[in-house]
Protein backbone atom coordinates (compact mmCIF):
# COMPACT_ATOMS: atom_id res chain seq x y z
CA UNK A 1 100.59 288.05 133.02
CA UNK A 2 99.13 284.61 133.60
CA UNK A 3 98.48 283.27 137.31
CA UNK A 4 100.81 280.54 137.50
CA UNK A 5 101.81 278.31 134.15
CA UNK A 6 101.00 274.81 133.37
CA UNK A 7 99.04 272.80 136.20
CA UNK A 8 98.71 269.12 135.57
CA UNK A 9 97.21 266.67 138.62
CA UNK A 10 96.99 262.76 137.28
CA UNK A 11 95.01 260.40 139.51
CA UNK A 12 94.78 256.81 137.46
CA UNK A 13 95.07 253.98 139.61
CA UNK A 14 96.58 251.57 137.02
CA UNK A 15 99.03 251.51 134.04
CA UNK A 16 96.67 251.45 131.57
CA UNK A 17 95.10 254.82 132.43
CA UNK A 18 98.32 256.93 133.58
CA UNK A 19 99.59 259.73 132.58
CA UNK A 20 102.84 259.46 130.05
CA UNK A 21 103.41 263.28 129.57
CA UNK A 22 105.63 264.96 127.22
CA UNK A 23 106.25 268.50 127.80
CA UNK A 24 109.04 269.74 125.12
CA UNK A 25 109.93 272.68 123.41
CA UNK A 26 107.68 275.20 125.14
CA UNK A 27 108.60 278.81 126.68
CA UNK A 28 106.86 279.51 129.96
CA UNK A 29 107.59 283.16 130.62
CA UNK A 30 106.12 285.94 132.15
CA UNK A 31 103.78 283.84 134.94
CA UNK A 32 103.44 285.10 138.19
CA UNK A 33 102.31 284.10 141.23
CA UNK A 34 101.78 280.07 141.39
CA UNK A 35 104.45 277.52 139.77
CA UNK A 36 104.96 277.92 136.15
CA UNK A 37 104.83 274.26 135.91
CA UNK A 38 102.84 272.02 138.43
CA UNK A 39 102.93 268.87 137.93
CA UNK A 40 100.95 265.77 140.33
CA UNK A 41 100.80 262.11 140.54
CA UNK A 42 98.40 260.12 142.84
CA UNK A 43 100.09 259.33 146.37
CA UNK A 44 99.18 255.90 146.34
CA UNK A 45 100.60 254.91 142.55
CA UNK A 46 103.55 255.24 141.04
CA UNK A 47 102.49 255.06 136.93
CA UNK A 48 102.46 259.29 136.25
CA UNK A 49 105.11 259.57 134.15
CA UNK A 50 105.91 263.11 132.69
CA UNK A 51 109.25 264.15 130.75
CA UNK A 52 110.22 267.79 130.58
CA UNK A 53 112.95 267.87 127.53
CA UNK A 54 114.14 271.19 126.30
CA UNK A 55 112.08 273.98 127.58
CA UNK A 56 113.08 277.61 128.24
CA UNK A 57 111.63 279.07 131.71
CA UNK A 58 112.20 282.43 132.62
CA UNK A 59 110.73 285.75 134.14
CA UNK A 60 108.76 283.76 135.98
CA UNK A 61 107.89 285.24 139.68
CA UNK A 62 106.52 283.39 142.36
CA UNK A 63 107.45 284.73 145.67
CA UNK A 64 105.81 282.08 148.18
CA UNK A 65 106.01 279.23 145.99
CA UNK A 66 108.63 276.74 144.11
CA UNK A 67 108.77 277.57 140.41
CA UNK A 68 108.13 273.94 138.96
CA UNK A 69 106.66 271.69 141.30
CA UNK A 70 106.93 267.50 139.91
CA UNK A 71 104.84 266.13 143.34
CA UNK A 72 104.84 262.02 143.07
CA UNK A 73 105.38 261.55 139.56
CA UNK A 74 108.00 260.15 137.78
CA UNK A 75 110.18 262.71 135.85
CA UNK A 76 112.84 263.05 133.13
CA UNK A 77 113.59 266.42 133.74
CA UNK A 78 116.22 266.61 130.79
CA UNK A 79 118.14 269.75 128.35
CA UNK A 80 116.02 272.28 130.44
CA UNK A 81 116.92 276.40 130.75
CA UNK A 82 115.71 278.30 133.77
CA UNK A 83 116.97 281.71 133.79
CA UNK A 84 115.96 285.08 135.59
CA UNK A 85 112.77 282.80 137.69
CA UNK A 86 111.92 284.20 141.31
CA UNK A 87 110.44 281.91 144.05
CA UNK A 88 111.89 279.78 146.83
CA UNK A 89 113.15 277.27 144.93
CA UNK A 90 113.42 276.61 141.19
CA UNK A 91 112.81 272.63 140.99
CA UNK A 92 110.87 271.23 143.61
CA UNK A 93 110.94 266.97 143.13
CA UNK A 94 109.02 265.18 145.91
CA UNK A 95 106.74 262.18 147.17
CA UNK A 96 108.85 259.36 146.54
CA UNK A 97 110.07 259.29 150.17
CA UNK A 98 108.70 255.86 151.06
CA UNK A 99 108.40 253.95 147.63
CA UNK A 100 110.04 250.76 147.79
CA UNK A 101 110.25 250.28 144.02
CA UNK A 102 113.03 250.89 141.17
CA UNK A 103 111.79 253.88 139.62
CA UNK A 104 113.53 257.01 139.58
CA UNK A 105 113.73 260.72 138.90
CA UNK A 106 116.30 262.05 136.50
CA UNK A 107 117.20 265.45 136.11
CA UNK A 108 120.74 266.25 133.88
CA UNK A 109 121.85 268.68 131.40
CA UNK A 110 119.78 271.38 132.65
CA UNK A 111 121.40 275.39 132.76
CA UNK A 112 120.06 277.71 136.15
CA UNK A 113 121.26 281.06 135.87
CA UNK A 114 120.30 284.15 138.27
């Protein structure tokens, strides 16, 4: 079993170095631990992008920790499975508390089962 999954920490201070991720059609299974998928943007910008289309996550276990973490990035998380994942919480998107500007997280179409 793998430690934890995917871990991915941007820190580009303008647009023309930041992170445009495209995660899609993976299978993250069998990680244990630390979040399958960890994703982080710099506190200070707001250019990490990342979307997460059409993935399959499951028998993942990680007790003390969220499953997939997206921490102050902008995220399409989009046609995503999550099924039979332990850990406190299975989607974890944060850090945008006190951004003043019209970006925003989207998560639809995704299926969460046991």
């Amino acid at each position: 079993q793998n430690q934890g999954g995917l871990y991915i920490k941007a820190d580009s201070r303008g647009s023309a170095t930041s992170l445009q991720g495209w995660i899609h059609n993976n299978l993250f299974v069998n990680n244990s631990n630390l979040p399958v998928l960890y994703v982080e943007g710099r506190q200070s910008s707001p250019y990490q992008e990342v979307t997460i289309y059409r993935n399959y996550f499951t028998r993942n276990y990680a007790q003390y920790h969220n499953n997939i973490v997206l921490k102050q990035v902008v995220s399409n998380f989009t046609y995503n499975y999550l099924k039979r994942n332990v850990g406190q919480q299975n989607l974890e998107v944060s850090g945008f508390d006190r951004v003043r500007l019209n970006i925003y997280q989207t998560t639809s179409h995704n299926g969460f089962y046991k």
